[in-house]
C-alpha atoms as a PDB file:
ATOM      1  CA  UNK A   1    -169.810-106.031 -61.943  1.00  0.00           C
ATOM      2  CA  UNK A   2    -166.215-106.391 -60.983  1.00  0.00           C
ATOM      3  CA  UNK A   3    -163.984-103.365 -62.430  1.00  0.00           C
ATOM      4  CA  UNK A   4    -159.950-102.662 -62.226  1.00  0.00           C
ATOM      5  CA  UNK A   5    -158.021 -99.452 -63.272  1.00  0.00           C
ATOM      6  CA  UNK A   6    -156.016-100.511 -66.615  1.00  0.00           C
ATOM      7  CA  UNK A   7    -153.808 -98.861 -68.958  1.00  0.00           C
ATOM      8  CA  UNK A   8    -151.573 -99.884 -71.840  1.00  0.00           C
ATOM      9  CA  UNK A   9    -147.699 -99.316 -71.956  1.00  0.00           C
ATOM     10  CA  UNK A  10    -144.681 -99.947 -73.132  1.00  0.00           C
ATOM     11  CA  UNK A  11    -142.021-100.746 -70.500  1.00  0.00           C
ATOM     12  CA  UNK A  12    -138.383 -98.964 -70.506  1.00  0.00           C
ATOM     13  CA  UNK A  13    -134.756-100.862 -70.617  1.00  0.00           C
ATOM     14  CA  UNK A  14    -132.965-100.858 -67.145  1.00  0.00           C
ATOM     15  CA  UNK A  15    -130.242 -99.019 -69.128  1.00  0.00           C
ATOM     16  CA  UNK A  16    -133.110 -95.941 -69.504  1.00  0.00           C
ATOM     17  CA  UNK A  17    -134.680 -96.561 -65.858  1.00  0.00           C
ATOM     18  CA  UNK A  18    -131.165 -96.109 -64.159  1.00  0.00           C
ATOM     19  CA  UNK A  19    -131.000 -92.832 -66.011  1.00  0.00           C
ATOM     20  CA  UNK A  20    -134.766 -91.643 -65.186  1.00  0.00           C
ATOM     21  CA  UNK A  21    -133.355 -92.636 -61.652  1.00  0.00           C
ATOM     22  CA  UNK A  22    -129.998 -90.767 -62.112  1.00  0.00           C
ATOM     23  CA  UNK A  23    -132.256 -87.198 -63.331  1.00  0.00           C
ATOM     24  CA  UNK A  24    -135.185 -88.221 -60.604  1.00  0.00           C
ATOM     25  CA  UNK A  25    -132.265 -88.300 -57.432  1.00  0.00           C
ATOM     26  CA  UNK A  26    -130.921 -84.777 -59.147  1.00  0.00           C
ATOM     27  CA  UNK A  27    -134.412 -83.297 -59.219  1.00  0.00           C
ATOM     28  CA  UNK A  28    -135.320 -84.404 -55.687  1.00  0.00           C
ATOM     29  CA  UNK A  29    -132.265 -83.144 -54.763  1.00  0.00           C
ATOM     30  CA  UNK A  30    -132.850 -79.516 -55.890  1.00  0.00           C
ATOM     31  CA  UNK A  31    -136.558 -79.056 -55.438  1.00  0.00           C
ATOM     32  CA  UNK A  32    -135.917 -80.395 -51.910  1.00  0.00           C
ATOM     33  CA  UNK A  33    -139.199 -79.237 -49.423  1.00  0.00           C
ATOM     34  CA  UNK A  34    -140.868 -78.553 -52.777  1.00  0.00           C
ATOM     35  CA  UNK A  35    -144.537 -80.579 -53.223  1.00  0.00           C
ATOM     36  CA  UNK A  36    -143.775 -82.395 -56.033  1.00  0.00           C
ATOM     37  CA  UNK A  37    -145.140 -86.524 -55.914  1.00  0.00           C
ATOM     38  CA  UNK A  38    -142.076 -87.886 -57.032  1.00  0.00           C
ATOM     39  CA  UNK A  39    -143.191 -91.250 -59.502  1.00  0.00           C
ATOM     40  CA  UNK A  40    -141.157 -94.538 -58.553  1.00  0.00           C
ATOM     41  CA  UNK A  41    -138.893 -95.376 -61.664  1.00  0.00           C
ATOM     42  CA  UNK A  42    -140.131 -98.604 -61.480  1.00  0.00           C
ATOM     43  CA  UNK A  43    -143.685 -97.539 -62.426  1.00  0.00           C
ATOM     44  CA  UNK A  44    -142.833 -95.156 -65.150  1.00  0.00           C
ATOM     45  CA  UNK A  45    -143.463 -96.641 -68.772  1.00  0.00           C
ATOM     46  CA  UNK A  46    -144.133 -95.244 -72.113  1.00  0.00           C
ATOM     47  CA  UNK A  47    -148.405 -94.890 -71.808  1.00  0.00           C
ATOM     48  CA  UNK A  48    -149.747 -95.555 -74.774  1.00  0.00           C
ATOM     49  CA  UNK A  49    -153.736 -95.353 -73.452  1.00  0.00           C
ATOM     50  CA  UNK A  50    -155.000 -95.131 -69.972  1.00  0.00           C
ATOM     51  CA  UNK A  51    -158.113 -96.557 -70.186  1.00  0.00           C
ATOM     52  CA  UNK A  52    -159.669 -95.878 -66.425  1.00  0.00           C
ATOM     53  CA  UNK A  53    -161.671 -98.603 -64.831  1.00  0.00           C
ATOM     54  CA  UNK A  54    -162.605-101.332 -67.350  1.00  0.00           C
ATOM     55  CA  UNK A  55    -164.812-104.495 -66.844  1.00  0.00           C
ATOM     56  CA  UNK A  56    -163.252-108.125 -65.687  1.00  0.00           C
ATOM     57  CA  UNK A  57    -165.108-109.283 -68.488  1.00  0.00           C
ATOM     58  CA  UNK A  58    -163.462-106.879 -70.886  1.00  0.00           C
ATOM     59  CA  UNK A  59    -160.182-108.057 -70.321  1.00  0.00           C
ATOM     60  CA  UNK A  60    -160.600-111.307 -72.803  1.00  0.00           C
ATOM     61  CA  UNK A  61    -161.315-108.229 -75.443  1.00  0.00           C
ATOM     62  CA  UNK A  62    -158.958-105.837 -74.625  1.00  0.00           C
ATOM     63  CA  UNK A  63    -155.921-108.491 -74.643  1.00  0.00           C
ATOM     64  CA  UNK A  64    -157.433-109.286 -78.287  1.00  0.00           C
ATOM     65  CA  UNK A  65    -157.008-105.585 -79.476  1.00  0.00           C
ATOM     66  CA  UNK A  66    -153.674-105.533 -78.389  1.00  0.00           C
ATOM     67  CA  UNK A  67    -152.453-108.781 -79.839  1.00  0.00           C
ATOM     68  CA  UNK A  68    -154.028-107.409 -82.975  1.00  0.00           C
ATOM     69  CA  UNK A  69    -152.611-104.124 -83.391  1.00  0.00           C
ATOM     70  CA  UNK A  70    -149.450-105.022 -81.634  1.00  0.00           C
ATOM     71  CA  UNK A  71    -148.967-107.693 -84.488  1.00  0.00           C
ATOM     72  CA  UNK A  72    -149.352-104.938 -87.129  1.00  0.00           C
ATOM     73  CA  UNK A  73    -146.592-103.044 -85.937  1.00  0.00           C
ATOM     74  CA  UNK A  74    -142.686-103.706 -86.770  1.00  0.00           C
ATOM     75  CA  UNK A  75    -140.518-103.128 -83.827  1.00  0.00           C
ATOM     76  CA  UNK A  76    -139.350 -99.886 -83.263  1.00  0.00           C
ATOM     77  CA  UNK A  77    -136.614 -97.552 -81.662  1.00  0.00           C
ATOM     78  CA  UNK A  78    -137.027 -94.945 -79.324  1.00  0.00           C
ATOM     79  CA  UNK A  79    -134.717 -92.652 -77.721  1.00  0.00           C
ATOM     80  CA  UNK A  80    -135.520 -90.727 -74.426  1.00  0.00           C
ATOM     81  CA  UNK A  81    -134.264 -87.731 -73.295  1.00  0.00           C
ATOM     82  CA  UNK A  82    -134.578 -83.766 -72.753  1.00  0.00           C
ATOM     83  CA  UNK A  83    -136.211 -82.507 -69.465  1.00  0.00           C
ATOM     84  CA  UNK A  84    -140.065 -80.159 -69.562  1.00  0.00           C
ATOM     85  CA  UNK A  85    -142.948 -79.570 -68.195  1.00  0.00           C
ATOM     86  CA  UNK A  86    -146.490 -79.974 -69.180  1.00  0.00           C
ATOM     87  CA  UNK A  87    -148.325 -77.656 -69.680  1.00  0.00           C
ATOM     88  CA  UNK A  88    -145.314 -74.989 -69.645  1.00  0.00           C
ATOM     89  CA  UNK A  89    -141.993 -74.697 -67.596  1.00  0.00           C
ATOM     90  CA  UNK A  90    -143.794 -71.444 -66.445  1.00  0.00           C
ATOM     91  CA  UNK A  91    -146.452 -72.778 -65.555  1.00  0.00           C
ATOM     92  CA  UNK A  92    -145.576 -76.679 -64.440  1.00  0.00           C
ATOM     93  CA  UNK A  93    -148.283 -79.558 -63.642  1.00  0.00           C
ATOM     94  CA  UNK A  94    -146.332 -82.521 -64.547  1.00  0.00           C
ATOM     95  CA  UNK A  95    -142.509 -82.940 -64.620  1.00  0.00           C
ATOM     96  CA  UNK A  96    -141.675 -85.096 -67.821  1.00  0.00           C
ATOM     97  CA  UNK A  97    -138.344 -86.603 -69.911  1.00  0.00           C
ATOM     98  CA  UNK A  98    -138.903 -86.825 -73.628  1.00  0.00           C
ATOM     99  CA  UNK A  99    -139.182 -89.594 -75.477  1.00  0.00           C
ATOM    100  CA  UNK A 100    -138.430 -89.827 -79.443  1.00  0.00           C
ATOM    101  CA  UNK A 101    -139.395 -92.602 -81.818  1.00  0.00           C
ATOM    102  CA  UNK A 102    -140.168 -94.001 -85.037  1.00  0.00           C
ATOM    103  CA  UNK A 103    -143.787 -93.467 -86.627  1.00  0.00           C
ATOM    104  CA  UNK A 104    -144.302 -96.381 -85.504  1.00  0.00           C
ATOM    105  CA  UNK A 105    -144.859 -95.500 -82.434  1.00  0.00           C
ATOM    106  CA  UNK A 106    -147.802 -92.982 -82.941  1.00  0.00           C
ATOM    107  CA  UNK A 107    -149.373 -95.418 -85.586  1.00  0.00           C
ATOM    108  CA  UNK A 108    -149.411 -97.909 -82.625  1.00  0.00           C
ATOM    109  CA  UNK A 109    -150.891 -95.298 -80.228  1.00  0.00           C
ATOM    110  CA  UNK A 110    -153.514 -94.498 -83.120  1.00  0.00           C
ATOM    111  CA  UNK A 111    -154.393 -97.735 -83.838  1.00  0.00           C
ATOM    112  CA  UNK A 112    -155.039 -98.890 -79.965  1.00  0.00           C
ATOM    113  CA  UNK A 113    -156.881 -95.628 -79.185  1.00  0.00           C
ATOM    114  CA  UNK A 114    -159.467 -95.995 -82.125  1.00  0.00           C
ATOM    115  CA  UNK A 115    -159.761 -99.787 -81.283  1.00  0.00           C
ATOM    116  CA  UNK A 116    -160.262 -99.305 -77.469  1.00  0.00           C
ATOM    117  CA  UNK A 117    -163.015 -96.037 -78.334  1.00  0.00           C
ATOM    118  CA  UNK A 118    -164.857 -98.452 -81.127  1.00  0.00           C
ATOM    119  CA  UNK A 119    -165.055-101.052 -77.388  1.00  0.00           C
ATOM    120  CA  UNK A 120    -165.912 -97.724 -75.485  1.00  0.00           C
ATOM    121  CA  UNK A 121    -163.499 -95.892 -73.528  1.00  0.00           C
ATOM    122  CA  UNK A 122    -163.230 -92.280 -74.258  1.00  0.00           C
ATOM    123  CA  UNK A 123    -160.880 -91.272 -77.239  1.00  0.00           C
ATOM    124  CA  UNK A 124    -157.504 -89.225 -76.457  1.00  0.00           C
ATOM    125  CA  UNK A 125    -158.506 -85.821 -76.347  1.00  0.00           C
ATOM    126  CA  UNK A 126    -154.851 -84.016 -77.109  1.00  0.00           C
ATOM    127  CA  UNK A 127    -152.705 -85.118 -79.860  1.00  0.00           C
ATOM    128  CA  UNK A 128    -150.775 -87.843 -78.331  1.00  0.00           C
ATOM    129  CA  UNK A 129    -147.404 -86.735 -77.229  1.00  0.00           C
ATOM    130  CA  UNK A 130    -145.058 -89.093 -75.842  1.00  0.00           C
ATOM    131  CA  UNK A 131    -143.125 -88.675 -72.811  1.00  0.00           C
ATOM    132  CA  UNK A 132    -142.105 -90.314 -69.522  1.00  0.00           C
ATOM    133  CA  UNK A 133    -143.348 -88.638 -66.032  1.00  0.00           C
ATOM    134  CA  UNK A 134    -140.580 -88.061 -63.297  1.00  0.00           C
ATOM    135  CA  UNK A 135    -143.336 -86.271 -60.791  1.00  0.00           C
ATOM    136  CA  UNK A 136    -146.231 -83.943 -60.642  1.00  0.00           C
ATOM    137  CA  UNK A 137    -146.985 -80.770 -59.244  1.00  0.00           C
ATOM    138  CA  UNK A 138    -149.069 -81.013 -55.920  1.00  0.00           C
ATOM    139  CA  UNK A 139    -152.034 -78.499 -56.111  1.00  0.00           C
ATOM    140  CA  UNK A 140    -151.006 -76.587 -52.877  1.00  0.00           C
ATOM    141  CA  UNK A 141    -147.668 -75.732 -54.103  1.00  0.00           C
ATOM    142  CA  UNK A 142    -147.285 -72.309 -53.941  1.00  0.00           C
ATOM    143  CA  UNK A 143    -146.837 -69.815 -56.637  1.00  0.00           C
ATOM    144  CA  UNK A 144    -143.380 -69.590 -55.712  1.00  0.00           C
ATOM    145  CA  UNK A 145    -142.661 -73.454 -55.432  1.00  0.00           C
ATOM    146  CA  UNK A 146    -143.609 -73.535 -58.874  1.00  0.00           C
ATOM    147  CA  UNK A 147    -141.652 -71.051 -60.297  1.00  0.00           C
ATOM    148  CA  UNK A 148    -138.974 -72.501 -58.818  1.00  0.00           C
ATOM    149  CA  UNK A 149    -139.668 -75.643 -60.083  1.00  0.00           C
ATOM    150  CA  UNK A 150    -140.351 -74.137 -64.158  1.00  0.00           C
ATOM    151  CA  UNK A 151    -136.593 -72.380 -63.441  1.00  0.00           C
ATOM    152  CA  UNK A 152    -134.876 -75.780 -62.552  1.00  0.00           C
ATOM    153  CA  UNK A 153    -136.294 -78.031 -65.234  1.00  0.00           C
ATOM    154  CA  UNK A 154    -135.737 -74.795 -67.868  1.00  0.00           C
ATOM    155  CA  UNK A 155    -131.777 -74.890 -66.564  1.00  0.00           C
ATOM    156  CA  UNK A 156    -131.360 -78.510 -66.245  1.00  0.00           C
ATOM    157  CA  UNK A 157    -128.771 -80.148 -68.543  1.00  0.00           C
ATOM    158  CA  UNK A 158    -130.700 -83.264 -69.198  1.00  0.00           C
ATOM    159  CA  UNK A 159    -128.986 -84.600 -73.120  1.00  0.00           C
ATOM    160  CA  UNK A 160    -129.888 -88.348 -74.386  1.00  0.00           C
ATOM    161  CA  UNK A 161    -130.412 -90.834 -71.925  1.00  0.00           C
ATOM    162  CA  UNK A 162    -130.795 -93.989 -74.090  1.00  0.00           C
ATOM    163  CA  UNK A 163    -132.247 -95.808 -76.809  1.00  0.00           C
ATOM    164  CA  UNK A 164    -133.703 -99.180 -76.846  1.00  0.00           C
ATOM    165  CA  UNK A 165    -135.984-101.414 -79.323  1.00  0.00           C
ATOM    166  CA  UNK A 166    -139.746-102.257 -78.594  1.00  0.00           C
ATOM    167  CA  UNK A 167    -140.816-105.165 -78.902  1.00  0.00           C
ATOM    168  CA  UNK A 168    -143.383-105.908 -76.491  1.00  0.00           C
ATOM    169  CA  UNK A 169    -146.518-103.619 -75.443  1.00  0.00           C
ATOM    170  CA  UNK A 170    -148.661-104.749 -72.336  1.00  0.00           C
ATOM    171  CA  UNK A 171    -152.156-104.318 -70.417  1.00  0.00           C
ATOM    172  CA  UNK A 172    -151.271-103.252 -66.859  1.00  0.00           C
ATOM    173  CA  UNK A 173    -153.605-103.185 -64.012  1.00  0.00           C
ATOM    174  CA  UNK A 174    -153.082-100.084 -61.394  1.00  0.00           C
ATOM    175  CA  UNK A 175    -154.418-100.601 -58.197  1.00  0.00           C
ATOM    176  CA  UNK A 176    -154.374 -97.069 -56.005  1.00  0.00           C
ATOM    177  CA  UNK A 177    -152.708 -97.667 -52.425  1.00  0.00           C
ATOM    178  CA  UNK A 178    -151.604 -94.848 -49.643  1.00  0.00           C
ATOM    179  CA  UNK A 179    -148.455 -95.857 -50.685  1.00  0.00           C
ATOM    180  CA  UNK A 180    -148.804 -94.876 -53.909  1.00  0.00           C
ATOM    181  CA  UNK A 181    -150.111 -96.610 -57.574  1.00  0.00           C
ATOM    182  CA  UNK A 182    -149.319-100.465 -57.685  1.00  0.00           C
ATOM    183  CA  UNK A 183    -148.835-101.654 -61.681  1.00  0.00           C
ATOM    184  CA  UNK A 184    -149.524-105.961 -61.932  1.00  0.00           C
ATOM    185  CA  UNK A 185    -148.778-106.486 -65.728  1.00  0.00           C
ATOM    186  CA  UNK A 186    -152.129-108.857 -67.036  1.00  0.00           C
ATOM    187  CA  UNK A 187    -150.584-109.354 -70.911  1.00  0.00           C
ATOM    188  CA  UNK A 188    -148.109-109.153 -73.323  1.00  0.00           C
ATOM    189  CA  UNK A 189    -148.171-108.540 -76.712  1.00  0.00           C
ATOM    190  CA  UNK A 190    -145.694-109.278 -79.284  1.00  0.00           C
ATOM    191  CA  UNK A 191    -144.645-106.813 -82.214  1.00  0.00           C
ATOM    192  CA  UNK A 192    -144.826-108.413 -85.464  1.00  0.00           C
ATOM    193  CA  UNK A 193    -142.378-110.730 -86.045  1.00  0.00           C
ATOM    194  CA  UNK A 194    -140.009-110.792 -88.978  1.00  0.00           C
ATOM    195  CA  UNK A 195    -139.472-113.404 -91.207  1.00  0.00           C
END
């Protein structure tokens, strides 16, 4: 049986990548030497569910749960912005920019979790809180590197970096090389359309 690495996301306006590219560059800039695994702004979107390696012949399903639920849902706005850490800026893992929205947004998360865990894939185990990740926190970074790290994102100025409308959600396939994750979008769904 044939499987692929898959997860579900909403993609970001170039207005809000150039930004996340603008705050990435600053961050590099500053935490220069520091292990941190920087993520391409091309490959960061809005996850709604990563859903691990999943069956070929779950795809037909999986594009039918988010047609569904993605047809339920009125566009939305979200705004992104304000820089933190996960799981503290004292103790940092993952490097993250904020990202506020609607309820629609969480009632769209909700909806695809519970549909994707009735197929079988494990259920979101923390309360989902969304964000976009800039880079994470290698393992061997020393104590030091990451209290450096907690001190810059705590002092960084980061305000609002954008707002845009979602429309769309997709089914992305992530396929792991040395050079880093590769995303190949597999479908598109449409937010319910109004009449």
């Amino acid at each position: 049986m044939s499987v692929i690495r898959a997860f579900i996301a909403i993609d970001l306006s170039t207005e809000i990548q150039q930004a996340l590219e603008q705050v990435s560059s600053q961050l590099k800039g500053q935490l220069k030497g520091v292990p941190v695994r920087w993520v391409p702004v091309k490959n960061i979107h809005l996850t709604l569910k990563f859903l691990g390696d999943i069956s070929i012949a779950n795809l037909e399903i999986l594009e039918g749960i988010l047609l569904t639920e993605a047809a339920r849902c009125a566009p939305f706005d979200v705004s992104v912005g304000r820089l933190g850490a996960f799981p503290s800026t004292r103790r940092p893992r993952v490097i993250w920019v904020g990202v506020e929205a609607q309820a629609e947004l969480g009632q769209l998360q909700r909806a695809v979790d519970e549909a994707t865990t009735r197929l079988g894939y494990a259920p979101e185990e923390r309360g989902f809180s969304p964000h976009l990740t800039l880079g994470r926190i290698s393992r061997n970074a020393s104590n030091v590197e990451v209290g450096l790290i907690g001190q810059i994102v705590e002092k960084s100025e980061v305000g609002h970096l954008g707002t845009m409308q979602v429309q769309t959600v997709h089914l992305y396939r992530s396929d792991l090389q040395p050079t880093g994750a590769v995303y190949t979008r597999l479908y598109t769904a449409n937010l319910k359309v109004e009449r």
